[in-house]
C-alpha atoms as a PDB file:
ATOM      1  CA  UNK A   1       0.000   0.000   0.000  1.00  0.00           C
ATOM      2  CA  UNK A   2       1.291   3.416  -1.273  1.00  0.00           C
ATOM      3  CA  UNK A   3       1.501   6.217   1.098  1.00  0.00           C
ATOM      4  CA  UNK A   4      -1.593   7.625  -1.235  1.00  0.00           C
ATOM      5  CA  UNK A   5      -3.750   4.886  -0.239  1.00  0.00           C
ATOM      6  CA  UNK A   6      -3.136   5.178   3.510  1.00  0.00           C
ATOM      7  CA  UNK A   7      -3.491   8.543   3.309  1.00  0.00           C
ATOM      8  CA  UNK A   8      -6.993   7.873   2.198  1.00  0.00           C
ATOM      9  CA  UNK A   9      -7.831   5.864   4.580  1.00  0.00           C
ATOM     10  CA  UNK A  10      -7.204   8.123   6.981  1.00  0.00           C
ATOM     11  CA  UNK A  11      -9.039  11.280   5.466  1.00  0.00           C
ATOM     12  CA  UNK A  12     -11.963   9.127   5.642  1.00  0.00           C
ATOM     13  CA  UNK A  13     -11.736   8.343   9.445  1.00  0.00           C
ATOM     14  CA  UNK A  14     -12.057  12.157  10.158  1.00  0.00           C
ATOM     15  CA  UNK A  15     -14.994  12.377  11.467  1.00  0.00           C
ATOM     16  CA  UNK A  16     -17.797  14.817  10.078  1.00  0.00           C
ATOM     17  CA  UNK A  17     -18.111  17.887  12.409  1.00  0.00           C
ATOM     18  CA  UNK A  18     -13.726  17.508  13.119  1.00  0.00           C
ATOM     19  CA  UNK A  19     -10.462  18.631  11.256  1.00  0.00           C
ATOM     20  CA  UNK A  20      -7.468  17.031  10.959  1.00  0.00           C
ATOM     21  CA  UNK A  21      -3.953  19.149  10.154  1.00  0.00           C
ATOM     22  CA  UNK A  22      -1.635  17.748   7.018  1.00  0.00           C
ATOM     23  CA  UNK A  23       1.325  16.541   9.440  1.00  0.00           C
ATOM     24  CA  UNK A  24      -1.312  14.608  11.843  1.00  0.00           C
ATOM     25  CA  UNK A  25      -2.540  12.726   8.744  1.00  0.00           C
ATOM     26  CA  UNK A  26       0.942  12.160   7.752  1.00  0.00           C
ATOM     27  CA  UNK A  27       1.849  10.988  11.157  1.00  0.00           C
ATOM     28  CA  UNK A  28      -0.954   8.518  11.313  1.00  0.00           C
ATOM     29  CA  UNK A  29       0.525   7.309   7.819  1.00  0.00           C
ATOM     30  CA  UNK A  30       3.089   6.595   9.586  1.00  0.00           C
ATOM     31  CA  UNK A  31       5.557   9.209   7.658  1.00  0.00           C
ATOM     32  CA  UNK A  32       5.607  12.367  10.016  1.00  0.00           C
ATOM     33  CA  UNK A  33       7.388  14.303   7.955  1.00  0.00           C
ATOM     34  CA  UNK A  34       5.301  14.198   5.165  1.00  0.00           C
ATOM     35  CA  UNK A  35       2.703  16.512   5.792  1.00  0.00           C
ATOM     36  CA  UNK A  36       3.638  18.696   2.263  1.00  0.00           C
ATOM     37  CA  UNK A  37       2.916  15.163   0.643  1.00  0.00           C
ATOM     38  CA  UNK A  38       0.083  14.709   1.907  1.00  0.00           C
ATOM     39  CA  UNK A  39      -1.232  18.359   0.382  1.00  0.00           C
ATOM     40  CA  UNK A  40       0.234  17.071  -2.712  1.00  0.00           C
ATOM     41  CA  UNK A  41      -2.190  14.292  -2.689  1.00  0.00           C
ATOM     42  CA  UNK A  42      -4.899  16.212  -1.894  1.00  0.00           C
ATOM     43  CA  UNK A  43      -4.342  18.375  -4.748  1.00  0.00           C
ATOM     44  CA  UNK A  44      -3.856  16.049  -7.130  1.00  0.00           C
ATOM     45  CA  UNK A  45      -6.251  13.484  -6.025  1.00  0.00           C
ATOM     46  CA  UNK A  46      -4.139  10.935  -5.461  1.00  0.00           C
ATOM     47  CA  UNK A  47      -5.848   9.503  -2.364  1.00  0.00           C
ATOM     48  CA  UNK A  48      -9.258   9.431  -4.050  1.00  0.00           C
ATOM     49  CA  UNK A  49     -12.364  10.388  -3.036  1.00  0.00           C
ATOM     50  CA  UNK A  50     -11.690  11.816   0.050  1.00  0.00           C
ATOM     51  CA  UNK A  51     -13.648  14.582   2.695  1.00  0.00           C
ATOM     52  CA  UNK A  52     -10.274  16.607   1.719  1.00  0.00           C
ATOM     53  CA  UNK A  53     -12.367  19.935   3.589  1.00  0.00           C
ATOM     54  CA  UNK A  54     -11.597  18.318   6.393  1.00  0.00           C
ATOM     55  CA  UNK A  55      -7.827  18.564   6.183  1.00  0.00           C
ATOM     56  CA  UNK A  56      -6.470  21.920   7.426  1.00  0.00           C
ATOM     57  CA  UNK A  57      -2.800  23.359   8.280  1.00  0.00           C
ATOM     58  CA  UNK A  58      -1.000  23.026  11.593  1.00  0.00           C
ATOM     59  CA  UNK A  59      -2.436  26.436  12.697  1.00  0.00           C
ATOM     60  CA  UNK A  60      -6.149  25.845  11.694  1.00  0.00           C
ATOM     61  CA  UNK A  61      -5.772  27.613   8.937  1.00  0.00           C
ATOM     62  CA  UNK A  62      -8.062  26.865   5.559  1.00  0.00           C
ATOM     63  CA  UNK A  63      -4.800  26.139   3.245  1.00  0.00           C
ATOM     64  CA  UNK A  64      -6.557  23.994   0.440  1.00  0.00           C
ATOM     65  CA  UNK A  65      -8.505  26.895  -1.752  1.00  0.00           C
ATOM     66  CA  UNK A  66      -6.573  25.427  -4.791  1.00  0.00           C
ATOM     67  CA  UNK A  67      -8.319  21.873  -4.603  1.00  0.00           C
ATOM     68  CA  UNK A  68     -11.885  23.085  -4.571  1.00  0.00           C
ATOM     69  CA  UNK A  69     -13.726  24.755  -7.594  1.00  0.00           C
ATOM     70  CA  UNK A  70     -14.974  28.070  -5.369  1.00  0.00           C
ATOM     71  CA  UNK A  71     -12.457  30.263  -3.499  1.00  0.00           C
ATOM     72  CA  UNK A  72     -14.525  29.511  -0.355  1.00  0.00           C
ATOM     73  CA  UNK A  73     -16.049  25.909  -0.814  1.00  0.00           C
ATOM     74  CA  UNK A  74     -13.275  24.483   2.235  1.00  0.00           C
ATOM     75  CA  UNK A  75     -15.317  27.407   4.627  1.00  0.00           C
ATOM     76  CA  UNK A  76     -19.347  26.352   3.133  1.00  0.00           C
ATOM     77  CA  UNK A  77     -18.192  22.853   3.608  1.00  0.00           C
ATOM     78  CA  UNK A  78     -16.579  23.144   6.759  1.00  0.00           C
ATOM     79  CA  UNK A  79     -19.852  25.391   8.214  1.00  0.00           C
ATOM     80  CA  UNK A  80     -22.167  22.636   7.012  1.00  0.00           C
ATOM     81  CA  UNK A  81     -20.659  19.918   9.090  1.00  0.00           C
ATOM     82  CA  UNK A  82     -21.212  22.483  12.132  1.00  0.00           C
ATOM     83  CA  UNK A  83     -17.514  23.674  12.226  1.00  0.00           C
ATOM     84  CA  UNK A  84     -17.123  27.550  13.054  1.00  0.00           C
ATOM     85  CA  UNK A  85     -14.731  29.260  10.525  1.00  0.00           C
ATOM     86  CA  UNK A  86     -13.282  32.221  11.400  1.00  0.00           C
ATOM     87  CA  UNK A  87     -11.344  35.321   9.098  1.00  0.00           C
ATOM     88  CA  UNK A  88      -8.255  36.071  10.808  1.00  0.00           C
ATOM     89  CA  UNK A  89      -5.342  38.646   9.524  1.00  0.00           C
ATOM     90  CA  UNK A  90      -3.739  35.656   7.494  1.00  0.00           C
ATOM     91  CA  UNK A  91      -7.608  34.137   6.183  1.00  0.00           C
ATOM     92  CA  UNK A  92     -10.333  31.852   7.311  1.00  0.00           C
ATOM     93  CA  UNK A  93      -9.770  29.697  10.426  1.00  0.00           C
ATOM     94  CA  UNK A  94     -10.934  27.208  12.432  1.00  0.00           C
ATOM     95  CA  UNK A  95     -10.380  26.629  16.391  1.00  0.00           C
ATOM     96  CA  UNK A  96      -7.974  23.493  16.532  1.00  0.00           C
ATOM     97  CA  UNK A  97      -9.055  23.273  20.003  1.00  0.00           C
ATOM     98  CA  UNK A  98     -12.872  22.759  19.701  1.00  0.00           C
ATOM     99  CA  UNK A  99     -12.858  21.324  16.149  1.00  0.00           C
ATOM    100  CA  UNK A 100      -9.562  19.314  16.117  1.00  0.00           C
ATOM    101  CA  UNK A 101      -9.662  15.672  15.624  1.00  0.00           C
ATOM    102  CA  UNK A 102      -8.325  13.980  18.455  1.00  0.00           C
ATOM    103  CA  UNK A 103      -7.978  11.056  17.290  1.00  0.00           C
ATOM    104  CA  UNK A 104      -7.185   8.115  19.345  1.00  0.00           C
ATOM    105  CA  UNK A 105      -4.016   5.745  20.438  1.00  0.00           C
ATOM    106  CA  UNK A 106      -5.994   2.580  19.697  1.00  0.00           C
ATOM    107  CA  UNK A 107      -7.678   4.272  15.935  1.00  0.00           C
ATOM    108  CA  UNK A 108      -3.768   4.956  14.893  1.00  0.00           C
ATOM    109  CA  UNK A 109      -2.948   0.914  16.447  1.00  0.00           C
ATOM    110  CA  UNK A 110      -5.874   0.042  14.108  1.00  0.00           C
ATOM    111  CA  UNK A 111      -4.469   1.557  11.085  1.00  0.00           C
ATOM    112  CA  UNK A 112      -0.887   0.830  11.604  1.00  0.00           C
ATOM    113  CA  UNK A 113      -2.284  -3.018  11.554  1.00  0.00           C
ATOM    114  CA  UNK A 114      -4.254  -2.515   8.691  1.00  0.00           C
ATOM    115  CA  UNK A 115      -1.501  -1.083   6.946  1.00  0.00           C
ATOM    116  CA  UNK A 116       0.658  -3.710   7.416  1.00  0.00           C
ATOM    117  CA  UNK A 117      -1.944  -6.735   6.210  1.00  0.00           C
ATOM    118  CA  UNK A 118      -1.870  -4.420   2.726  1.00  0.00           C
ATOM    119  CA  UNK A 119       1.990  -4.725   2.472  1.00  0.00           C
END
């Protein structure tokens, strides 16, 4: 398995409502220092249909405009699922804090396993 396909497996854990920053995606892929690839993928699709609104920078920050066919389709998507976005100096933002998936020990146990069956 590719570091593409894990990555979409973990996009679609995030659950609705939650965010999830490029690095802790990449960490859960088991490649922490990989969170520029994991934009990459994003952009280019290569992790496949994935909730890719979901996926925010390290500071909250709405950092995916470029994958989305409306300037501001991240923020509409975002405020559907319940998440409060914000406009900061630097852009829209959400609250890491409140909206932040915190994932757990035993989901990133679960997908190191299942990573390792697909090898």
């Amino acid at each position: 398995m590719d570091f593409y396909q894990k990555m979409g497996l973990v996009c679609r854990r995030i659950p609705e409502g939650t965010v999830a920053t490029y690095g802790q995606i990449a960490l859960l892929c088991q490649k922490p220092r990989h969170a520029r690839q994991v934009g990459h993928g994003l952009k280019l699709g290569l992790a496949g249909k994935v909730p890719a609104h979901r996926v925010v920078n390290s500071k909250g920050g709405l950092s995916g405009a470029g994958y989305f066919e409306m300037p501001d389709m991240q923020k509409l998507l975002l405020e559907e699922e319940g998440v409060q976005v914000t406009l900061s100096t630097k852009g829209w933002k959400v609250d890491l804090k409140k909206y932040g998936w915190k994932n757990t020990l035993q989901e990133a146990k679960e997908l190191a396993v299942l990573f390792e069956k697909e090898d």
